[in-house]
Protein backbone atom coordinates (compact mmCIF):
# COMPACT_ATOMS: atom_id res chain seq x y z
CA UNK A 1 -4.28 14.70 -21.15
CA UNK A 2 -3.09 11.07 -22.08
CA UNK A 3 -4.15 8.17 -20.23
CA UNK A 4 -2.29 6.97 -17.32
CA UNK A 5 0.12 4.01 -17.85
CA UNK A 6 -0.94 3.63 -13.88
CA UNK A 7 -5.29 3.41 -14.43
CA UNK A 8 -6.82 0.62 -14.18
CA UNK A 9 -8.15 -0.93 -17.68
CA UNK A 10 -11.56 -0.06 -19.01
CA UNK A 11 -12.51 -3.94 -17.64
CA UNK A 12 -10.70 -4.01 -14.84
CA UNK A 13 -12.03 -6.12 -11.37
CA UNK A 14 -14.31 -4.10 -9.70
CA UNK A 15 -13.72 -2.62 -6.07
CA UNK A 16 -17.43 -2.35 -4.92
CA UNK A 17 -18.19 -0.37 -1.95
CA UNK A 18 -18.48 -2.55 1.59
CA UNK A 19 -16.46 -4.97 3.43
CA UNK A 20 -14.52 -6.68 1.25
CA UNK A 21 -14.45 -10.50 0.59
CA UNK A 22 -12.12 -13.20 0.62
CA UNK A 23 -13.01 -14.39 -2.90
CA UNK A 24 -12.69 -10.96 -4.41
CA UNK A 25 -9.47 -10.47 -2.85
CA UNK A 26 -8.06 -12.94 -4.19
CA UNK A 27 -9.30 -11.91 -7.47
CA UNK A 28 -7.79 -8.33 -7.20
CA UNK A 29 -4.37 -10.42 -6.27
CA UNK A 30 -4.16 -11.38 -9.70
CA UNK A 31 -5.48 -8.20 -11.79
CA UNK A 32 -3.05 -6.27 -13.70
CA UNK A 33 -3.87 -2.67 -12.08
CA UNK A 34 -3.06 -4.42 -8.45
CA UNK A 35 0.23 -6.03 -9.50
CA UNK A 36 0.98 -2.24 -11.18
CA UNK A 37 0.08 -0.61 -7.86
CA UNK A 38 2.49 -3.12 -5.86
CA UNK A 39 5.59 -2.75 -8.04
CA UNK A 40 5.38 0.65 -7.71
CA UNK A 41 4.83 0.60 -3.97
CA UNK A 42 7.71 -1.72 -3.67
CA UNK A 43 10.04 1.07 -5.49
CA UNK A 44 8.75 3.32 -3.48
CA UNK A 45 9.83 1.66 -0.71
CA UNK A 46 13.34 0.50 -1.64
CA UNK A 47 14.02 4.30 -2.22
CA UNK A 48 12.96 5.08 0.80
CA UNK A 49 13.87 2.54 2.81
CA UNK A 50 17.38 4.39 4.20
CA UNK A 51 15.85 7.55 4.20
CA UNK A 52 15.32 9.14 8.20
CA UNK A 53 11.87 9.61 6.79
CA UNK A 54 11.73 6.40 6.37
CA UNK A 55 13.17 4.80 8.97
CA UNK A 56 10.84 7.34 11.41
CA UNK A 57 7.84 6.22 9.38
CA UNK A 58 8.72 2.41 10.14
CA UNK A 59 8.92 3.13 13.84
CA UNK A 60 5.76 4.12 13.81
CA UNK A 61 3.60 1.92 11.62
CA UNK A 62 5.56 0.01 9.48
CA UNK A 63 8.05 0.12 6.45
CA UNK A 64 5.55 -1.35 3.60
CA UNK A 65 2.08 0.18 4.17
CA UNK A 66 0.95 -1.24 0.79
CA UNK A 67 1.25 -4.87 2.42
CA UNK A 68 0.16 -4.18 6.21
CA UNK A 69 -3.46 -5.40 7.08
CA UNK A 70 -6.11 -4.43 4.45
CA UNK A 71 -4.13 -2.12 2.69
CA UNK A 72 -3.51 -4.21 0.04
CA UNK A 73 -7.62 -3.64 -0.72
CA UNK A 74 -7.90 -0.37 0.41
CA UNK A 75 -5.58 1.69 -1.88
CA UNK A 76 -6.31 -0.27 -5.02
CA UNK A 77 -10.52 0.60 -4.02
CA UNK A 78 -9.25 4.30 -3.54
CA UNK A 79 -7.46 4.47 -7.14
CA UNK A 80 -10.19 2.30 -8.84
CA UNK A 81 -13.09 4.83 -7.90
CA UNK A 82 -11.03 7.79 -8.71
CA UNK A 83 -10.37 6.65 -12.08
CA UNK A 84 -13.60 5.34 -13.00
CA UNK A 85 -14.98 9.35 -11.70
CA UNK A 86 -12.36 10.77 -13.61
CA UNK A 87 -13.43 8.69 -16.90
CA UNK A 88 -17.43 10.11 -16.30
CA UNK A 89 -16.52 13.40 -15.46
CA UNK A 90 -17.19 16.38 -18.09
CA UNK A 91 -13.54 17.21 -19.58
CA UNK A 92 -11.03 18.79 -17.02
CA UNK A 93 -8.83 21.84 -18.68
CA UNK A 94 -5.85 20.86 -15.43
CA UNK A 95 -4.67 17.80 -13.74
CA UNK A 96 -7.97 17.12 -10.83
CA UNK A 97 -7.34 18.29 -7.57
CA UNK A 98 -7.20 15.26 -5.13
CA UNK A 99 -6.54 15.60 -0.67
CA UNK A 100 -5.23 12.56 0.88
CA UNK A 101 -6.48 13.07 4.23
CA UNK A 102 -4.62 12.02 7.12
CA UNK A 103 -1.39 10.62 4.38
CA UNK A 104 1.17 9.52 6.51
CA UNK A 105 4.32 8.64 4.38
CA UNK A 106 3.49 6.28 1.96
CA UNK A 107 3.80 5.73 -1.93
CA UNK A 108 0.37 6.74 -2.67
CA UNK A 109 0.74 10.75 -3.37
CA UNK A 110 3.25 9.90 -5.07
CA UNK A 111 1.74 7.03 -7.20
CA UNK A 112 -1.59 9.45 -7.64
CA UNK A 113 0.82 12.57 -8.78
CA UNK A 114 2.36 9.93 -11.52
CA UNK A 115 -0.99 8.79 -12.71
CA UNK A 116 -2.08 12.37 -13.40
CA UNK A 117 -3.67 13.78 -10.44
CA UNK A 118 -2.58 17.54 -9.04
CA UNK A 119 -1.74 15.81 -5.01
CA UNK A 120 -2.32 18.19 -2.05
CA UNK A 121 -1.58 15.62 1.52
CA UNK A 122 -2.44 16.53 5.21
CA UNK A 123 -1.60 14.73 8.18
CA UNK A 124 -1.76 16.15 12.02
CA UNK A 125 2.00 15.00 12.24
CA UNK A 126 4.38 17.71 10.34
CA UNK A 127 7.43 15.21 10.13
CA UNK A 128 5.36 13.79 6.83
CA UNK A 129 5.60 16.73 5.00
CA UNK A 130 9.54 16.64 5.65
CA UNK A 131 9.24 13.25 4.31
CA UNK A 132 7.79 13.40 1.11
CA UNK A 133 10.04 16.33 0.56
CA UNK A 134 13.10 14.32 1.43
CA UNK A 135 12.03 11.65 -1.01
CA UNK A 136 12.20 13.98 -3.74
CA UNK A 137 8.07 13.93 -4.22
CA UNK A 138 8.52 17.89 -4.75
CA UNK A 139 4.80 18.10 -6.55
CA UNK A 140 3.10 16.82 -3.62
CA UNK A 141 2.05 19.53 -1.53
CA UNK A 142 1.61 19.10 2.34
CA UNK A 143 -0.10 20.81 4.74
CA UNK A 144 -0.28 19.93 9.08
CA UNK A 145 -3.82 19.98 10.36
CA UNK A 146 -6.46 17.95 11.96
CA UNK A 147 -8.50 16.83 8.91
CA UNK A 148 -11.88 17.11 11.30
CA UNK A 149 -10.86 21.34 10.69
CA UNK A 150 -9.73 21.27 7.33
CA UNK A 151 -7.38 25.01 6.59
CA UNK A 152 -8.77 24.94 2.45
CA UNK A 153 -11.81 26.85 1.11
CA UNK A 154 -15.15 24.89 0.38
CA UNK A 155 -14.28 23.42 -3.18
CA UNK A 156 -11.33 23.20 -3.18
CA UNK A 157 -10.66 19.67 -4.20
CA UNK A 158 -12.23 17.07 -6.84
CA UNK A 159 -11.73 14.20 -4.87
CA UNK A 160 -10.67 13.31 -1.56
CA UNK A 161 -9.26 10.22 -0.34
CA UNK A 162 -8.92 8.90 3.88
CA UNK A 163 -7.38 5.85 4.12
CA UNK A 164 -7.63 3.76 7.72
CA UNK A 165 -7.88 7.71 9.49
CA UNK A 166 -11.68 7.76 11.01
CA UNK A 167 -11.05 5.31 13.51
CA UNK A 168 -8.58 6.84 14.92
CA UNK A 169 -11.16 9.94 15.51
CA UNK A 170 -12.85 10.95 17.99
CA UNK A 171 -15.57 12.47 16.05
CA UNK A 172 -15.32 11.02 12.40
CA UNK A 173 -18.32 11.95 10.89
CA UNK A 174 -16.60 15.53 11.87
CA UNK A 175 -13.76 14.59 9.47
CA UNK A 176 -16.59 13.65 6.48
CA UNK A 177 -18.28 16.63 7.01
CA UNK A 178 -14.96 18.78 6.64
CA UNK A 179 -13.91 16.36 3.39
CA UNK A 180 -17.83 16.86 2.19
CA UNK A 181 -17.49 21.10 2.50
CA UNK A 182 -13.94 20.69 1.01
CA UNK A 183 -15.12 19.09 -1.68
CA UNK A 184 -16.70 20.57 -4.62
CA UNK A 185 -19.91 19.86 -6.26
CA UNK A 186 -19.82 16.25 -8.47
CA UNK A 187 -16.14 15.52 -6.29
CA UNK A 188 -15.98 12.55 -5.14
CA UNK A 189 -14.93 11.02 -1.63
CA UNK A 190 -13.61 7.56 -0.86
CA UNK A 191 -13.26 6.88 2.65
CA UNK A 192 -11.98 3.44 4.12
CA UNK A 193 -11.87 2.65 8.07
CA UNK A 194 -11.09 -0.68 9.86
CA UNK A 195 -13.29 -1.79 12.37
CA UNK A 196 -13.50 -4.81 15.50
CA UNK A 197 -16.01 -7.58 13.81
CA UNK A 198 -16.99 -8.41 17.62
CA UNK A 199 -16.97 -5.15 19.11
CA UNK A 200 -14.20 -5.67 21.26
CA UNK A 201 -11.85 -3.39 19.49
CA UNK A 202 -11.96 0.60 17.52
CA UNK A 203 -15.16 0.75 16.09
CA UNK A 204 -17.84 -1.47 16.88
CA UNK A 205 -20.20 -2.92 13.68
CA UNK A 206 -22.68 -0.44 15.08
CA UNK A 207 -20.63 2.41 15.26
CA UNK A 208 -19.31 1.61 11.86
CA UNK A 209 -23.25 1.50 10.29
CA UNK A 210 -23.67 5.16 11.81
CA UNK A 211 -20.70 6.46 10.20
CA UNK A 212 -21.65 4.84 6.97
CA UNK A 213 -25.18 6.00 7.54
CA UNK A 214 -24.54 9.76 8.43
CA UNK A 215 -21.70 9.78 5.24
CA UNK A 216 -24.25 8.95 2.94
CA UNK A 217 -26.94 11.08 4.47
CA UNK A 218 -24.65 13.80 3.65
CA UNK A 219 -24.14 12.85 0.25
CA UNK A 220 -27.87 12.21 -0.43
CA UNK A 221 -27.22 8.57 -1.45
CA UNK A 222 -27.55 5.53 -0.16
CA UNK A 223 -24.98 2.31 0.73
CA UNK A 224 -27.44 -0.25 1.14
CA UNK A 225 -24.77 -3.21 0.08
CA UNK A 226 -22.51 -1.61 3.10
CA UNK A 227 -24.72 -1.57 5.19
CA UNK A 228 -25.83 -5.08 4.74
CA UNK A 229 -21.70 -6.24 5.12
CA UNK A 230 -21.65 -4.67 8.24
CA UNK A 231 -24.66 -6.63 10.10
CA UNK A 232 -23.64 -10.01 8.74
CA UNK A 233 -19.98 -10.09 9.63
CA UNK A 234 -20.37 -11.22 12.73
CA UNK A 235 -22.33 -14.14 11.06
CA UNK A 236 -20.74 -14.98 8.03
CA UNK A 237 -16.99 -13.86 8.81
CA UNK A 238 -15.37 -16.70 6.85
CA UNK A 239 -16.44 -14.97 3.62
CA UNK A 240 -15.01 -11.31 4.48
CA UNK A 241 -11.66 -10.49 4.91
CA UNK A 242 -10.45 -10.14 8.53
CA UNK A 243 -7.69 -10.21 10.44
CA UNK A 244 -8.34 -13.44 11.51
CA UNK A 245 -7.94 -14.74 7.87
CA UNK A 246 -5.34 -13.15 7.17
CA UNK A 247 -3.90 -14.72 10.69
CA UNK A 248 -3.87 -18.01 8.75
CA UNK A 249 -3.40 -17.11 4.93
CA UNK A 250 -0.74 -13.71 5.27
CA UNK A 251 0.15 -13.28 8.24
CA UNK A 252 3.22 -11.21 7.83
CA UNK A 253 0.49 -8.82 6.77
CA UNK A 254 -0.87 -8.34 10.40
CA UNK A 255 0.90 -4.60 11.04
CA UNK A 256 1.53 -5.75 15.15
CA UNK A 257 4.84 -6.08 16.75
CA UNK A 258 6.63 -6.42 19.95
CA UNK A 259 9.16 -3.98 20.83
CA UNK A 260 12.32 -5.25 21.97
CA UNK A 261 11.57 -4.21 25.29
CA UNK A 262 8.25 -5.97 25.45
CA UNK A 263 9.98 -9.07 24.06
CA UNK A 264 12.61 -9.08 27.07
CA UNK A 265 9.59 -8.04 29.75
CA UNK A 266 7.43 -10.57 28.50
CA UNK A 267 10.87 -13.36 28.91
CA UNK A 268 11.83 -11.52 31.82
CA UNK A 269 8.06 -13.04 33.26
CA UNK A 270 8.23 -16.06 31.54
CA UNK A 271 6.14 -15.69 29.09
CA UNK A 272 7.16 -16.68 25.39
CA UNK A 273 6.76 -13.33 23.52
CA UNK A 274 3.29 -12.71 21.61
CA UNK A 275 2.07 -9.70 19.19
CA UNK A 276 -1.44 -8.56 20.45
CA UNK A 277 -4.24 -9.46 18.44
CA UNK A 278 -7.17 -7.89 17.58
CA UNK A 279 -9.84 -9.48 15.56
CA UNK A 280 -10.76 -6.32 12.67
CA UNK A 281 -12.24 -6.07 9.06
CA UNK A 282 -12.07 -2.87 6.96
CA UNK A 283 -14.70 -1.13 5.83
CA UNK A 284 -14.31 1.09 1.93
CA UNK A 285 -17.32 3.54 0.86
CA UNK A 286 -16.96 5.69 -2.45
CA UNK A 287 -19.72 9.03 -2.19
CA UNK A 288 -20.06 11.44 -5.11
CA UNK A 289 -21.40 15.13 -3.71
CA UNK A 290 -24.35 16.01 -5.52
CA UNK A 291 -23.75 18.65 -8.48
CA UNK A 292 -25.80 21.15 -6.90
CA UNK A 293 -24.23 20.98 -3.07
CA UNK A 294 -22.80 23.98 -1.78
């Protein structure tokens, strides 16, 4: 199979597994596989822009996932490990199987499917599947289910990606253990989750060791750099990227709006109209399942 004109170069900026910092983001910002990532997200988006899909998707979250709170880090960490597993793995006769878990609508099926990858999606909302059809994505397939009770066979896939889905969950070390049996031996499972740097909010730093903790249990590895991110956030938060950075830096990145009826009930009090605010950092973990797990 030829290369990808969409992987990342043999010395491309590392995504390592953690919370992400300021200084590497900024680094990433400027790396040829990110800006490649971004234009095609932005075509994606201009296509799809007038679609209903679209539109419904927009409504929802927002229109430009790519650019809405750490997704800008998270999808390029996703790609980045897939393509440097891909690269180490014994020769594939077929594309590799890959499950984005929990997909929404978004450009990356579609941007895995053009860099070589046989795309299978799943999301608890049906609509999505409707979408990608609509946009003309016809080889990514799409299946509705709760990804903590996966519908495919134990090794079924070579890689599975979850992007921002476990804290959403009520269990989501149930999810990893579903993406863990779905995946087969040597696959490999990148997992990303945002969570509140002083509790306040989703998952605590705690709650957000535990997950980490139990994921790599499962895998029989370790994430000792994680980990470590995770207990000094609350101490060193200038240095990681958080909302509150990107509050000052981007802040058209922060994904929270007003509706137009909480704009005219928050006049109608007067009060001058304010997006909530929630003070989060993202968490991205990249597991390989031992060759010999069944």
């Amino acid at each position: 199979m030829p290369p990808s004109p969409f992987a990342p170069a043999a010395d491309a900026m590392p995504y390592p597994s953690g919370v992400p910092r300021v200084a590497g983001h900024r680094r990433a910002m400027e790396d040829e596989y990110f800006k490649r990532m971004e234009g095609f997200s932005n075509r994606f988006v201009r296509a799809t822009h007038g679609l209903a899909s679209g539109r419904a998707y927009a409504r929802q979250w927002v229109t430009d996932p790519f650019h809405a709170a750490f997704r800008f880090w998270e999808y390029p960490f996703c790609a980045f490990h897939l393509e440097r597993w891909r690269r180490a793995a014994p020769r594939l006769g077929c594309a590799p199987r890959v499950l984005d878990a929990g997909c929404g609508f978004t450009f990356f099926p579609p941007f895995l499917m053009a860099s070589g990858w046989d795309v299978s999606c799943c999301d608890i909302d049906a609509q999505w599947g409707r979408a990608y059809a609509e946009a003309g994505c016809a080889g990514v397939r799409f299946g509705a289910m709760d990804i903590q009770a996966l519908s495919w066979e134990a090794d079924a896939f070579d890689a599975v990606v979850c992007v921002s889905v476990a804290e959403h969950l009520p269990r989501p070390d149930r999810a990893v253990a579903e993406i863990f049996r779905v995946l087969r031996p040597g696959g490999i499972m990148c997992l990303t989750f945002d969570f509140g740097v002083d509790g306040l909010c989703g998952l605590s730093p705690a709650a957000a060791v535990a997950l980490v903790d139990d994921a790599a249990a499962l895998f029989g590895a370790a994430l000792p750099d994680a980990v470590e991110d995770l207990r000094r956030i609350h101490v060193a938060r200038e240095d990681f990227l958080t909302t509150d950075w990107l509050r000052l830096h981007c802040p058209k990145a922060l994904p929270w709006r007003l509706s137009p009826r909480q704009w005219i009930g928050a006049l109608l009090r007067g009060r001058w109209p304010r997006a909530p605010f929630h003070s989060l950092s993202v968490c991205c973990v990249s597991l390989e399942k031992p060759p010999c797990a069944s």
